[in-house]
Each structure stands twice: as C-alpha cells, then as structure tokens.
N, C-alpha and C. Protein backbone atom coordinates (compact mmCIF):
# COMPACT_ATOMS: atom_id res chain seq x y z
N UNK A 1 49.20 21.80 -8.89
CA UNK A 1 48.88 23.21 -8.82
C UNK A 1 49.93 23.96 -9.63
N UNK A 2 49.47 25.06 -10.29
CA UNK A 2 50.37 25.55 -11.04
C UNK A 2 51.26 26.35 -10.82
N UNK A 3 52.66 26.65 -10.72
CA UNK A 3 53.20 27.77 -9.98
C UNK A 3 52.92 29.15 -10.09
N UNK A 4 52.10 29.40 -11.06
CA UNK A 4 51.86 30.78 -11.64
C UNK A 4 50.78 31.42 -10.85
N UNK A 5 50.10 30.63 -10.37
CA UNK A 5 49.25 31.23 -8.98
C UNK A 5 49.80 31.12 -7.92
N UNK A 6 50.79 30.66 -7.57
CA UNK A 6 51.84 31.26 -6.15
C UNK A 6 52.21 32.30 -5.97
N UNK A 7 52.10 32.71 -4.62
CA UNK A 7 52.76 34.68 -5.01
C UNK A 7 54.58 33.88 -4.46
N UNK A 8 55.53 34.78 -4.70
CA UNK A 8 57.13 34.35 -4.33
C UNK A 8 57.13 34.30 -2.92
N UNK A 9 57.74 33.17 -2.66
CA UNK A 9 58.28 33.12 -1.26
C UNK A 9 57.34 32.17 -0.64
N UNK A 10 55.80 31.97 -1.46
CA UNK A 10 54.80 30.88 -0.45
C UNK A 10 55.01 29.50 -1.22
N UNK A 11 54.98 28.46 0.06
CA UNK A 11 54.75 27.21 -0.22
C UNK A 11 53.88 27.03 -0.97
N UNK A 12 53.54 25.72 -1.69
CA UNK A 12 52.88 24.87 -2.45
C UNK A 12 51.82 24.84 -1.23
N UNK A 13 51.98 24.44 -0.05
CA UNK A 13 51.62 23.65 1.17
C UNK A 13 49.99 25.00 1.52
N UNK A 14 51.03 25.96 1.49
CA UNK A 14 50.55 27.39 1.72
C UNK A 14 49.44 27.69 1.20
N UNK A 15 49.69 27.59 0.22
CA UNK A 15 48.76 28.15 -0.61
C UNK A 15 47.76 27.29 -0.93
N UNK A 16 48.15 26.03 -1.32
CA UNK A 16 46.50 25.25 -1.26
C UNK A 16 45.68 25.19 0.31
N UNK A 17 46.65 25.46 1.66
CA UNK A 17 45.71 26.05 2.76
C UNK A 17 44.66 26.87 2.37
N UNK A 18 45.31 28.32 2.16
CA UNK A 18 44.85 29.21 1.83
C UNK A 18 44.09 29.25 1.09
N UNK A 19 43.79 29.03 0.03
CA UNK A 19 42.72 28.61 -1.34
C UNK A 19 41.56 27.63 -0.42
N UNK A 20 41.83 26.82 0.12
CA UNK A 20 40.97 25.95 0.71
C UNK A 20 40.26 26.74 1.70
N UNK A 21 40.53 27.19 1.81
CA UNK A 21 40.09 28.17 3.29
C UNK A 21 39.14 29.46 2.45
N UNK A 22 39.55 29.97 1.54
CA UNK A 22 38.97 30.69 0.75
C UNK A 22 37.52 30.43 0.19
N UNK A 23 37.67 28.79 -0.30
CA UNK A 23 36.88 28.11 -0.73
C UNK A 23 35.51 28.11 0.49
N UNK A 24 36.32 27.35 1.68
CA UNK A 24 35.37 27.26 2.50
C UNK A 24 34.56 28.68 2.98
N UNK A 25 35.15 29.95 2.84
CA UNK A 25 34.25 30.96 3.62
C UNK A 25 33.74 31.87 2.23
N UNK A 26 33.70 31.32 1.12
CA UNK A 26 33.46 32.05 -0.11
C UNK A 26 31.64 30.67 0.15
N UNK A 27 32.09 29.56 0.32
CA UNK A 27 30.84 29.06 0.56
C UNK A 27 30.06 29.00 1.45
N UNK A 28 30.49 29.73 2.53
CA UNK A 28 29.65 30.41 3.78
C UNK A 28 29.30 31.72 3.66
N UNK A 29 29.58 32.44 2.58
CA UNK A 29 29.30 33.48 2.39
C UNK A 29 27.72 33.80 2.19
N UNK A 30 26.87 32.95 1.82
CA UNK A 30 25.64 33.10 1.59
C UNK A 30 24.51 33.26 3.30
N UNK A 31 25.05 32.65 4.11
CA UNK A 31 24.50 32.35 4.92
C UNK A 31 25.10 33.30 6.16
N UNK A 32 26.34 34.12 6.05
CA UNK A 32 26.85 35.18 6.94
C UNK A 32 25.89 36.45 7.53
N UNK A 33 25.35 36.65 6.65
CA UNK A 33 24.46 37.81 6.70
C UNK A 33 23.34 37.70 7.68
N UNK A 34 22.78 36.05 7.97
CA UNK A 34 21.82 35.92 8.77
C UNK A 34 22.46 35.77 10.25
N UNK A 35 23.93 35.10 10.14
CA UNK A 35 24.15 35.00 11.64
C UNK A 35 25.22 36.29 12.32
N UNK A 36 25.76 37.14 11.81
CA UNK A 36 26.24 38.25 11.83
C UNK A 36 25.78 38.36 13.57
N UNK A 37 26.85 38.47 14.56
CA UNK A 37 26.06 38.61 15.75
C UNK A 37 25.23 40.42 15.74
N UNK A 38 24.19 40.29 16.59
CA UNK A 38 23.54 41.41 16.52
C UNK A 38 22.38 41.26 15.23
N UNK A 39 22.61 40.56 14.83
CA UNK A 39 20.98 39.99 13.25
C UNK A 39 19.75 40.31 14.44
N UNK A 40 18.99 40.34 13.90
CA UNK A 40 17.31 40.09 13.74
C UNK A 40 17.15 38.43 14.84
N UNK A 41 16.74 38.55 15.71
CA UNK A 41 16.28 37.57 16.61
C UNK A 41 14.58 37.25 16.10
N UNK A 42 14.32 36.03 15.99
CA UNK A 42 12.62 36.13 15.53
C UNK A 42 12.63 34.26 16.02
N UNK A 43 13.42 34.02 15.75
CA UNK A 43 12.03 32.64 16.11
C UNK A 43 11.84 31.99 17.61
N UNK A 44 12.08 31.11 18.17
CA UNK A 44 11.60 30.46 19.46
C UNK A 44 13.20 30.21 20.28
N UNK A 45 13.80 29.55 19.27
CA UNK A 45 15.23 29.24 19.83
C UNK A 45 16.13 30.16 20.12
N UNK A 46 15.93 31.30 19.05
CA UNK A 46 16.61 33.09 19.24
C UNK A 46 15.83 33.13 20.27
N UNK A 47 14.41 33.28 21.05
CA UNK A 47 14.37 34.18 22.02
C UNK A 47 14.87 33.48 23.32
N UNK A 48 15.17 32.00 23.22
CA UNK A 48 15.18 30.97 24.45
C UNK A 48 17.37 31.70 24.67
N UNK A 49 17.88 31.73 23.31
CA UNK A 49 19.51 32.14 23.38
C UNK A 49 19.35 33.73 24.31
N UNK A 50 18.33 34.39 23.72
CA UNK A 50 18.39 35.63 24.24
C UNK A 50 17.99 36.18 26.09
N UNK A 51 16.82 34.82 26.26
CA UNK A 51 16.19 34.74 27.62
C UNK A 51 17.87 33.83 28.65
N UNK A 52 18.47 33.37 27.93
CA UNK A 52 19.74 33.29 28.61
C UNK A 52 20.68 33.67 28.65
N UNK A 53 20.91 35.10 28.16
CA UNK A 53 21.43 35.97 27.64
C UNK A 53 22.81 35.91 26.85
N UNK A 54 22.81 34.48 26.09
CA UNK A 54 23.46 34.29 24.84
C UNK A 54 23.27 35.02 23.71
N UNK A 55 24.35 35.64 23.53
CA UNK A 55 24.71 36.15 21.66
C UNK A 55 25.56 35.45 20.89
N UNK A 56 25.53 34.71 20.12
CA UNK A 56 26.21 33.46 19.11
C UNK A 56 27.36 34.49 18.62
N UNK A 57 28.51 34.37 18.76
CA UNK A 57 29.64 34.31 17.97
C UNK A 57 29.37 34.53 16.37
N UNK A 58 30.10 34.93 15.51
CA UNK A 58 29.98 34.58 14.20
C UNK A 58 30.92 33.65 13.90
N UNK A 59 30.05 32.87 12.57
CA UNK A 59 30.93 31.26 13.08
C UNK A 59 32.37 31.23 12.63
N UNK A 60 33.08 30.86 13.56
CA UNK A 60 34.37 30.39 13.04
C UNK A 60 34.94 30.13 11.81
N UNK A 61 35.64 31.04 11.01
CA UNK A 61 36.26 29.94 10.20
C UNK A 61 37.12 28.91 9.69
N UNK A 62 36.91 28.91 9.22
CA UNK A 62 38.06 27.21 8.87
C UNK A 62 39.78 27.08 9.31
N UNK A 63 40.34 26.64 9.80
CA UNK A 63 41.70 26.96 9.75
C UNK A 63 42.57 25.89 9.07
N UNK A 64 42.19 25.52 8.46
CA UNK A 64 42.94 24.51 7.11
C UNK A 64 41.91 24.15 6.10
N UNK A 65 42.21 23.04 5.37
CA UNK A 65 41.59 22.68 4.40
C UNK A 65 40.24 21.35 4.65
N UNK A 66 38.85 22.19 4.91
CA UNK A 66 37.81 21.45 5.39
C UNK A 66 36.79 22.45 5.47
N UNK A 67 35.87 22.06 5.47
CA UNK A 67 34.80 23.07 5.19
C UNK A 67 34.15 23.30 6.92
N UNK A 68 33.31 24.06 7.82
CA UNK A 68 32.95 24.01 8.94
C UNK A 68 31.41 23.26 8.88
N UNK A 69 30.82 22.89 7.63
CA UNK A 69 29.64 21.49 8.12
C UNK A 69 29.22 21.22 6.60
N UNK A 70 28.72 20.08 7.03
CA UNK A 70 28.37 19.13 5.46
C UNK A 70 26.69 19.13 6.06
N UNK A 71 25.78 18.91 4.70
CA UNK A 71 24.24 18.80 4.88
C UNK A 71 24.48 17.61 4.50
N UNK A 72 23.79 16.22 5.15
CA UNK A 72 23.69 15.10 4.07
C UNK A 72 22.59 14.69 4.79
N UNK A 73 21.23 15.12 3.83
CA UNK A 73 19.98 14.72 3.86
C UNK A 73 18.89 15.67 4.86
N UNK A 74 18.95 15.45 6.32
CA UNK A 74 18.59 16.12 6.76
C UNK A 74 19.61 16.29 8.42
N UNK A 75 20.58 15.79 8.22
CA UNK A 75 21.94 15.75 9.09
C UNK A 75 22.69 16.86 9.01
N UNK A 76 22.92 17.60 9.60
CA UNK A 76 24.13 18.90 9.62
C UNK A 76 25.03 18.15 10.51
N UNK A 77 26.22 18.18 9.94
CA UNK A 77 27.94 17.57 10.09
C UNK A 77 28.56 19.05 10.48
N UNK A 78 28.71 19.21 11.57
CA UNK A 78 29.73 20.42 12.05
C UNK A 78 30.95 19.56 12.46
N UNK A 79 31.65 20.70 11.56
CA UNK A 79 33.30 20.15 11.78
C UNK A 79 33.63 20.46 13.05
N UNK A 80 34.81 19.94 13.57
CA UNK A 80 35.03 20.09 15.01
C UNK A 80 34.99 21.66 15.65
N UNK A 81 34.77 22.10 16.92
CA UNK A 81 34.90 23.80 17.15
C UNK A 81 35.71 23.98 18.13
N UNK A 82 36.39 24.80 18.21
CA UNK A 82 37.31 24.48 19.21
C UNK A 82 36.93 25.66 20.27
N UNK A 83 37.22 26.04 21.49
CA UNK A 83 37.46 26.97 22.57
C UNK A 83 37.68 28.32 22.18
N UNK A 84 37.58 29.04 21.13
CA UNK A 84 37.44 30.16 20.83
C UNK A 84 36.82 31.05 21.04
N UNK A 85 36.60 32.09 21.45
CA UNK A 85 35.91 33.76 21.39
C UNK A 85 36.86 34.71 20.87
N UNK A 86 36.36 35.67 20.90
CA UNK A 86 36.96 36.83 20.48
C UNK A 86 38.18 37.39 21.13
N UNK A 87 38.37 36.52 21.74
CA UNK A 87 39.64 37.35 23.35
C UNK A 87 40.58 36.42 23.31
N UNK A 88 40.03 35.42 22.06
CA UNK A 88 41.28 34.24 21.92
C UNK A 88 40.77 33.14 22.55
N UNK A 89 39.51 32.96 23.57
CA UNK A 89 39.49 31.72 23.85
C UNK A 89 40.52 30.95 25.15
N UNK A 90 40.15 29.77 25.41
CA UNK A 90 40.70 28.86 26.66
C UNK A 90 41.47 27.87 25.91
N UNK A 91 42.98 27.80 26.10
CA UNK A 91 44.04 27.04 25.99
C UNK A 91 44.36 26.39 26.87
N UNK A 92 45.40 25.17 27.06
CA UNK A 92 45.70 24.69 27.73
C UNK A 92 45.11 23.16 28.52
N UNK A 93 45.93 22.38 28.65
CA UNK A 93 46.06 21.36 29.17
C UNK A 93 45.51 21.13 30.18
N UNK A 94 44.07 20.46 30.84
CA UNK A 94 43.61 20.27 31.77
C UNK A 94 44.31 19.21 32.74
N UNK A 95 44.22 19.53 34.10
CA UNK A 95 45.20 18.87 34.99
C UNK A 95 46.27 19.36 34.89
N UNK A 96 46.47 20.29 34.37
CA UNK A 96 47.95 21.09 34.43
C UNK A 96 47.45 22.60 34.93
N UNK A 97 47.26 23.34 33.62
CA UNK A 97 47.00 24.91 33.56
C UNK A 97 45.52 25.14 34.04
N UNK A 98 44.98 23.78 33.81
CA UNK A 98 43.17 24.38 33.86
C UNK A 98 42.61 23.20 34.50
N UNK A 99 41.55 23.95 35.43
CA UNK A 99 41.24 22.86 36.33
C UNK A 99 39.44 22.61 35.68
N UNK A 100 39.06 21.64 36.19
CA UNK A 100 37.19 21.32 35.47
C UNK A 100 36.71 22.33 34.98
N UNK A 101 36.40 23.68 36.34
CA UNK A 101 35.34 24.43 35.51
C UNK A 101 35.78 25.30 34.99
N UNK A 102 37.25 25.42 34.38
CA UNK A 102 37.35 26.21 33.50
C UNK A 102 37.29 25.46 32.65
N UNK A 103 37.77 24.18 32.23
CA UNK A 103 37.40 23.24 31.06
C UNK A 103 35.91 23.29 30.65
N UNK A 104 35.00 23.21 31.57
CA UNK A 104 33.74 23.40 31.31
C UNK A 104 33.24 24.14 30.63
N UNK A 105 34.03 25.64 31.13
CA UNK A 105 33.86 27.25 30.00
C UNK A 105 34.08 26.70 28.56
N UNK A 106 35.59 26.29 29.21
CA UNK A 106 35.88 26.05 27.40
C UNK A 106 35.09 25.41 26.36
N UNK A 107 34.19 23.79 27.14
CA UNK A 107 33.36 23.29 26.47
C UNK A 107 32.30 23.92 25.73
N UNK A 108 31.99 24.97 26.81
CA UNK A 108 30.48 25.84 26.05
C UNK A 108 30.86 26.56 25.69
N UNK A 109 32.40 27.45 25.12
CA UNK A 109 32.53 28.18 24.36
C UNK A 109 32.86 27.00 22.60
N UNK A 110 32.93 26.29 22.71
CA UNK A 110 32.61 25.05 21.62
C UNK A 110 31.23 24.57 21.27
N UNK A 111 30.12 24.80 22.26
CA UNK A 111 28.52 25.00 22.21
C UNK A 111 28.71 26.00 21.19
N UNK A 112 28.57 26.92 21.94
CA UNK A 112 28.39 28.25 21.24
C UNK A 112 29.04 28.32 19.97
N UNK A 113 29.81 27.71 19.25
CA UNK A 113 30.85 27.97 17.91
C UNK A 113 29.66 26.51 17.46
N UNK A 114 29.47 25.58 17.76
CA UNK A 114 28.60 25.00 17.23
C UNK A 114 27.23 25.34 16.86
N UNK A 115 26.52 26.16 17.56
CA UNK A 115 25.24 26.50 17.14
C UNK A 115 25.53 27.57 16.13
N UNK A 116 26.60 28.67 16.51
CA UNK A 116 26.92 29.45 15.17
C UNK A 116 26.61 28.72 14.32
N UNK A 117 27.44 27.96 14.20
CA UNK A 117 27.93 26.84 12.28
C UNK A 117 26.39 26.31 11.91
N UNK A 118 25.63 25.40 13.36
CA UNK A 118 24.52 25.18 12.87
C UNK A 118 23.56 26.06 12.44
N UNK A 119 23.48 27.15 12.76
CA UNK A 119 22.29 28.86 12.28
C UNK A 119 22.94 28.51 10.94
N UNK A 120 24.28 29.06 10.80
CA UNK A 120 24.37 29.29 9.11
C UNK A 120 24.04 28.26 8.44
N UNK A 121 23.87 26.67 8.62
CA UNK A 121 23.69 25.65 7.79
C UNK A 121 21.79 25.66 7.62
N UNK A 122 21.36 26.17 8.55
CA UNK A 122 20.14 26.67 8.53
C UNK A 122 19.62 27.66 7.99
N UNK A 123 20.05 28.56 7.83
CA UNK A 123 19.90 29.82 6.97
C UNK A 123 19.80 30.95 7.99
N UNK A 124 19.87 30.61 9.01
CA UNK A 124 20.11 31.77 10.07
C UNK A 124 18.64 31.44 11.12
N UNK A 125 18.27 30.32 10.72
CA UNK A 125 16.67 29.94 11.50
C UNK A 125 16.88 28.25 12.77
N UNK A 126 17.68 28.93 13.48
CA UNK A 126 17.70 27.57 14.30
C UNK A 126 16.42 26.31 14.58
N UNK A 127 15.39 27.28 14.66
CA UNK A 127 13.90 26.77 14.61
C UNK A 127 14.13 25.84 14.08
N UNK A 128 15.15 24.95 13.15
CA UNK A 128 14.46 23.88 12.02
C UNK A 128 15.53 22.88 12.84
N UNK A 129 16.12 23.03 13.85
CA UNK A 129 16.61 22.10 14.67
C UNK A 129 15.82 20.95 15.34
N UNK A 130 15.91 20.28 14.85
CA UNK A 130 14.86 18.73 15.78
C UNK A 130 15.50 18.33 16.87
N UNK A 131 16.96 18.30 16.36
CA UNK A 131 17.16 17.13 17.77
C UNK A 131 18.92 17.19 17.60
N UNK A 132 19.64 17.36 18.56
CA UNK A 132 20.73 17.46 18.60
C UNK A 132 20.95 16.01 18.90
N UNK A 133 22.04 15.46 18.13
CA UNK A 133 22.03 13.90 17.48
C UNK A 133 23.29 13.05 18.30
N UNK A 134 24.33 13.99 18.30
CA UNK A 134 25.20 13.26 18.86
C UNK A 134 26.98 14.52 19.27
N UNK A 135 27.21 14.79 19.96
CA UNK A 135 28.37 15.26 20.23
C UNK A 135 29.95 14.62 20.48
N UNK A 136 30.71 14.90 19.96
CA UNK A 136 31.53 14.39 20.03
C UNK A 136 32.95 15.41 20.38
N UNK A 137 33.57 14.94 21.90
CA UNK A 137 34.15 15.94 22.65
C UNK A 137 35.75 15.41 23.15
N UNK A 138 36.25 16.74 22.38
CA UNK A 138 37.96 15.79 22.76
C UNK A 138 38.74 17.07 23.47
N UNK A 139 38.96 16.44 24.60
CA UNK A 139 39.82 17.57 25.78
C UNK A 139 41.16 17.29 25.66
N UNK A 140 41.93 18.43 25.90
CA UNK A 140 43.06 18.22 25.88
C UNK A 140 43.62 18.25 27.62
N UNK A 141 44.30 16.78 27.48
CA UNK A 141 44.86 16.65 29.10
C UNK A 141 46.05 16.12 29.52
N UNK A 142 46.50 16.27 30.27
CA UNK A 142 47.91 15.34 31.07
C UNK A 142 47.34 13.92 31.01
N UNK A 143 48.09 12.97 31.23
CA UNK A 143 47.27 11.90 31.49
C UNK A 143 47.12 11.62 32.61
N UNK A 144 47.61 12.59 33.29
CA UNK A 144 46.70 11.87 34.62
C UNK A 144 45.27 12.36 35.15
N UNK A 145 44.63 13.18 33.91
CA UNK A 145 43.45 13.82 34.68
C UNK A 145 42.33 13.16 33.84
N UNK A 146 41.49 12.93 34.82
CA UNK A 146 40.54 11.43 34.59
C UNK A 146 38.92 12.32 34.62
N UNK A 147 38.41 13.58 34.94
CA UNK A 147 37.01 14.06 34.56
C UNK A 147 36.93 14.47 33.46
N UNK A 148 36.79 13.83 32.12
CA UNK A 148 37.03 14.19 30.83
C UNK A 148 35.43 14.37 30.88
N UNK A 149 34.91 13.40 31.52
CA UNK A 149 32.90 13.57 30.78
C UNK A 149 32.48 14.53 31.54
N UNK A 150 33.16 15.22 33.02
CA UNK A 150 32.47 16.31 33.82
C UNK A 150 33.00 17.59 33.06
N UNK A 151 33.86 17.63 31.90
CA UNK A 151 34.26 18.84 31.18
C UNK A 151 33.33 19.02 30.21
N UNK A 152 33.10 17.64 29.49
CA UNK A 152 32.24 17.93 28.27
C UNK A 152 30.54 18.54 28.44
N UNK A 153 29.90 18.31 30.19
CA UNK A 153 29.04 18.46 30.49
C UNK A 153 28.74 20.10 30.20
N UNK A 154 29.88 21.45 29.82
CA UNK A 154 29.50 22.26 29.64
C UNK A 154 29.35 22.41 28.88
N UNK A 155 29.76 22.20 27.14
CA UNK A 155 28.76 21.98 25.99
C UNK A 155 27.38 20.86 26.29
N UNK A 156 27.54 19.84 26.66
CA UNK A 156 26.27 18.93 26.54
C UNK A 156 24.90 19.84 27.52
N UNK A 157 25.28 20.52 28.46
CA UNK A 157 24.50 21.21 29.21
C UNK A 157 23.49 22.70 28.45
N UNK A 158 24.29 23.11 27.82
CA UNK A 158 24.31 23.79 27.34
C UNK A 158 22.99 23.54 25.98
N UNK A 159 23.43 22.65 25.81
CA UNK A 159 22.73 22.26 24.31
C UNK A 159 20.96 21.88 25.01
N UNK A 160 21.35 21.34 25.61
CA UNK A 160 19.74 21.18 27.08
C UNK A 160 19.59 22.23 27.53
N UNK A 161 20.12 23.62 27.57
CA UNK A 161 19.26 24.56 28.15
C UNK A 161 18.58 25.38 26.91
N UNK A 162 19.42 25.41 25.81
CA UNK A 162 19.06 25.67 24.48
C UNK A 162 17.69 25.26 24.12
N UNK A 163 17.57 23.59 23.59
CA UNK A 163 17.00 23.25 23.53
C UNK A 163 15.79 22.21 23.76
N UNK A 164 15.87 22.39 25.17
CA UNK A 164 15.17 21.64 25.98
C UNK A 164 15.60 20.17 25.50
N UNK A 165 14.43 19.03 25.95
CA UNK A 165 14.79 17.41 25.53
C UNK A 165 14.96 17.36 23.96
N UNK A 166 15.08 18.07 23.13
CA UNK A 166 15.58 17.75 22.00
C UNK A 166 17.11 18.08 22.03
N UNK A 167 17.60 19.00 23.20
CA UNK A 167 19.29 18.98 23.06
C UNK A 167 19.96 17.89 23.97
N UNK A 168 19.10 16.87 24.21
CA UNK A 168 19.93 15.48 24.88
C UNK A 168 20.26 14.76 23.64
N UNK A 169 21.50 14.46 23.87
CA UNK A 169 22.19 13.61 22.59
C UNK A 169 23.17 12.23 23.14
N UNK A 170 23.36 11.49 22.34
CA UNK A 170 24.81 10.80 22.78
C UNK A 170 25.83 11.62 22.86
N UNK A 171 27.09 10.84 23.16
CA UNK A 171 28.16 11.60 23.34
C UNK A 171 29.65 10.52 23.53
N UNK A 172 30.26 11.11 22.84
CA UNK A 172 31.64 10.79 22.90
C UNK A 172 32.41 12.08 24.00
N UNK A 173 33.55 11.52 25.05
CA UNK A 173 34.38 12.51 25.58
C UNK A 173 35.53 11.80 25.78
N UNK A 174 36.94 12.23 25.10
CA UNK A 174 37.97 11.71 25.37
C UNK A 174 38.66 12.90 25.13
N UNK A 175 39.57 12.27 25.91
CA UNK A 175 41.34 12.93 26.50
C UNK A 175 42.08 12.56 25.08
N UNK A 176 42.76 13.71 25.09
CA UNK A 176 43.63 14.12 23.92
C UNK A 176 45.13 14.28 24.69
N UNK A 177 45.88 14.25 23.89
CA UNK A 177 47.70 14.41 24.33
C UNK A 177 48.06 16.30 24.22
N UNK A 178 47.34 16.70 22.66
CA UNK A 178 47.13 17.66 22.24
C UNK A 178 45.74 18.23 21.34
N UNK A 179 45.69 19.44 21.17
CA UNK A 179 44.58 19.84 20.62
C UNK A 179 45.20 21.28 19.15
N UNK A 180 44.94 21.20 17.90
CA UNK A 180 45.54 22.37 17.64
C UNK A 180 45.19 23.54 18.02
N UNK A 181 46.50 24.10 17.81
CA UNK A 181 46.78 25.51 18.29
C UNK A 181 46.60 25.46 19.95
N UNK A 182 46.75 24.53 20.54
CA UNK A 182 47.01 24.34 21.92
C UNK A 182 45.73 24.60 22.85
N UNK A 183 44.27 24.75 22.05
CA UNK A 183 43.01 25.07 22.75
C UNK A 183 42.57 23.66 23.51
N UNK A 184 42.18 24.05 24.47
CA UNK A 184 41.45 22.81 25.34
C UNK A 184 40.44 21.81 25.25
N UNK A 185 39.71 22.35 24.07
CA UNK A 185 38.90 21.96 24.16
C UNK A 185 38.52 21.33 22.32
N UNK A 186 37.64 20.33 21.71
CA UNK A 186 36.96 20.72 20.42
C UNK A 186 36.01 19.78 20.81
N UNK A 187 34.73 20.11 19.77
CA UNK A 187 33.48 18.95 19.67
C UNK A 187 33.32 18.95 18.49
N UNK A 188 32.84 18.30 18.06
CA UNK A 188 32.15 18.34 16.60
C UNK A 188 30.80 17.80 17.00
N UNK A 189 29.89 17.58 15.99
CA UNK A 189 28.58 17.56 16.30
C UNK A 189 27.45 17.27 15.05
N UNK A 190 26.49 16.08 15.38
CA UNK A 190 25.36 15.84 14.37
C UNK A 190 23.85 16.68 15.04
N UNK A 191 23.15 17.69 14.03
CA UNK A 191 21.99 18.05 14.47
C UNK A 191 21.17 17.78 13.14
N UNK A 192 20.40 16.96 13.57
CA UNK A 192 19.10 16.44 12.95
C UNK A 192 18.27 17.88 12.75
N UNK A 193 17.91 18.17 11.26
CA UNK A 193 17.26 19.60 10.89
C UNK A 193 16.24 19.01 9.78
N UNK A 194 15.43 20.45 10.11
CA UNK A 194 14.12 20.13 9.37
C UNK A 194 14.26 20.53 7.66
C-alpha cells in the first residue's frame, strides 16, 4: 500500500481496515435502500415479521476486513452477526454476567442482524428465501456453563417463527472463551434463495 494514501498518524494496519470496510458498505450500497428499517413491507415474509411485530435492524456493518455475505450460486453466506441493536446490544459472558434467557435475547438479536444481511442479499424481497440451511452459533462463556444449545434456541426459534418449516435448519452451538468486542453472542448462517 502506498504511503501517500495514509492520512499522518494512521497505521498501515488502519487504514487497510478502513478501506476494507469502505469497500464492503460501498458494495452494500445498492441494496440499502430496500432494507432501510421503515421500507415498504409487501411480500408474505414482511407481513409474517410485521404480524410478530418485528422491524429488521439495518444491516450491520462490517467491522474489519470481510464483506457481511457472499452469493455462491443460489447459497447466501452471512458473515457472522453478533448481539447488536441500536442501544449497543448484549455483552458479556454467560455463566457469569448473563444467565440463559438473556443469552437467548442475545441469540435473536443475531436472528434479526441475520435476516437484515439476508433482505439486502435479496434485494430487499425475503420472499426468495427457500430454506434456512444451516446456522452456526458461538456463545461466549465461562467454562463452566454447559446450556450453549438452550441459548442458541433463540435465534434457531426465531428463524421457525419467521419462516415456518422452511426455517428448521442444522446447527452448530459452541462455547467460546471470547467473542469480539466482548458481545455474547455471533451466528453466521447459510440460506438457500431463489
């Protein structure tokens, strides 16, 4: 990288973050406009979010160098989501600071950052969702706290009230030491799209 695009005082390290991150929401930029919370609700899956009185987040963006989902073929790859909302989200170490059902919150506030990412990889039309494919759920815990799969049940639940028997998926749930930025929770996630 050349130094002449560094501003003084930022890392090398820094700045290709930053650029990367740029990258990634300069290429989400096309698809912002449809999931903007408060958009235009119209198809079957908007009115099923709305009859449960879910409003999707706008999706997360990136916080290093990775994009938030890959298309390959008819597979949407959502990068991991972590415990976030607008209020900052659920931190902390389960079996310590946070007991199940707040882990649980945290899980479905990782639902919810997932279906964001999936609308925008869709064009803002969840409708073209077939089948939620596989979840993959990493809690952050002490080691001595052993309901890692009764935490993940609040994203996996979630994805079943969404979308009926097409949101049953496999699933990965494991215990983490740590999580970045100290959130409780992340999933990442395969949804099979039309």
């Amino acid at each position: 990288m050349s130094d002449s695009i560094r501003a003084p005082g930022v890392s090398r390290r820094e700045t290709t973050l930053f650029l990367g991150a740029a990258l990634c929401q300069a290429a989400a930029a096309p698809y912002a406009e449809a999931t903007e919370p408060g958009s235009a609700m119209t198809g079957r899956i908007d009115a099923r979010l709305q009859e449960l009185g879910i409003t999707l987040p706008t999706p997360p963006a990136p916080v290093a160098s990775y994009v938030p989902f890959v298309i390959v073929g008819n597979v949407v790859h959502v990068s991991g989501q972590v415990s976030v909302d607008a209020g900052g989200g659920i931190k902390g170490k389960l079996g310590d600071q946070i007991e199940v059902e707040e882990g649980q919150a945290a899980a479905r506030l990782c639902a919810l950052n997932l279906l964001a990412q999936v609308k925008a990889a869709c064009g803002g039309d969840l409708d073209r969702v077939r089948r939620v494919v596989k979840l993959n759920g990493f809690v952050n815990v002490t080691p001595q706290f052993d309901p890692i799969p009764q935490v993940m049940n609040g994203c996996s639940d979630l994805m079943v009230s969404v979308f009926g028997d097409a949101g049953r998926h496999a699933r990965a749930a494991v215990g983490m030491a740590n999580l970045p930025m100290g959130f409780a929770v992340e999933v990442d996630g395969l949804f099979e799209v039309e």
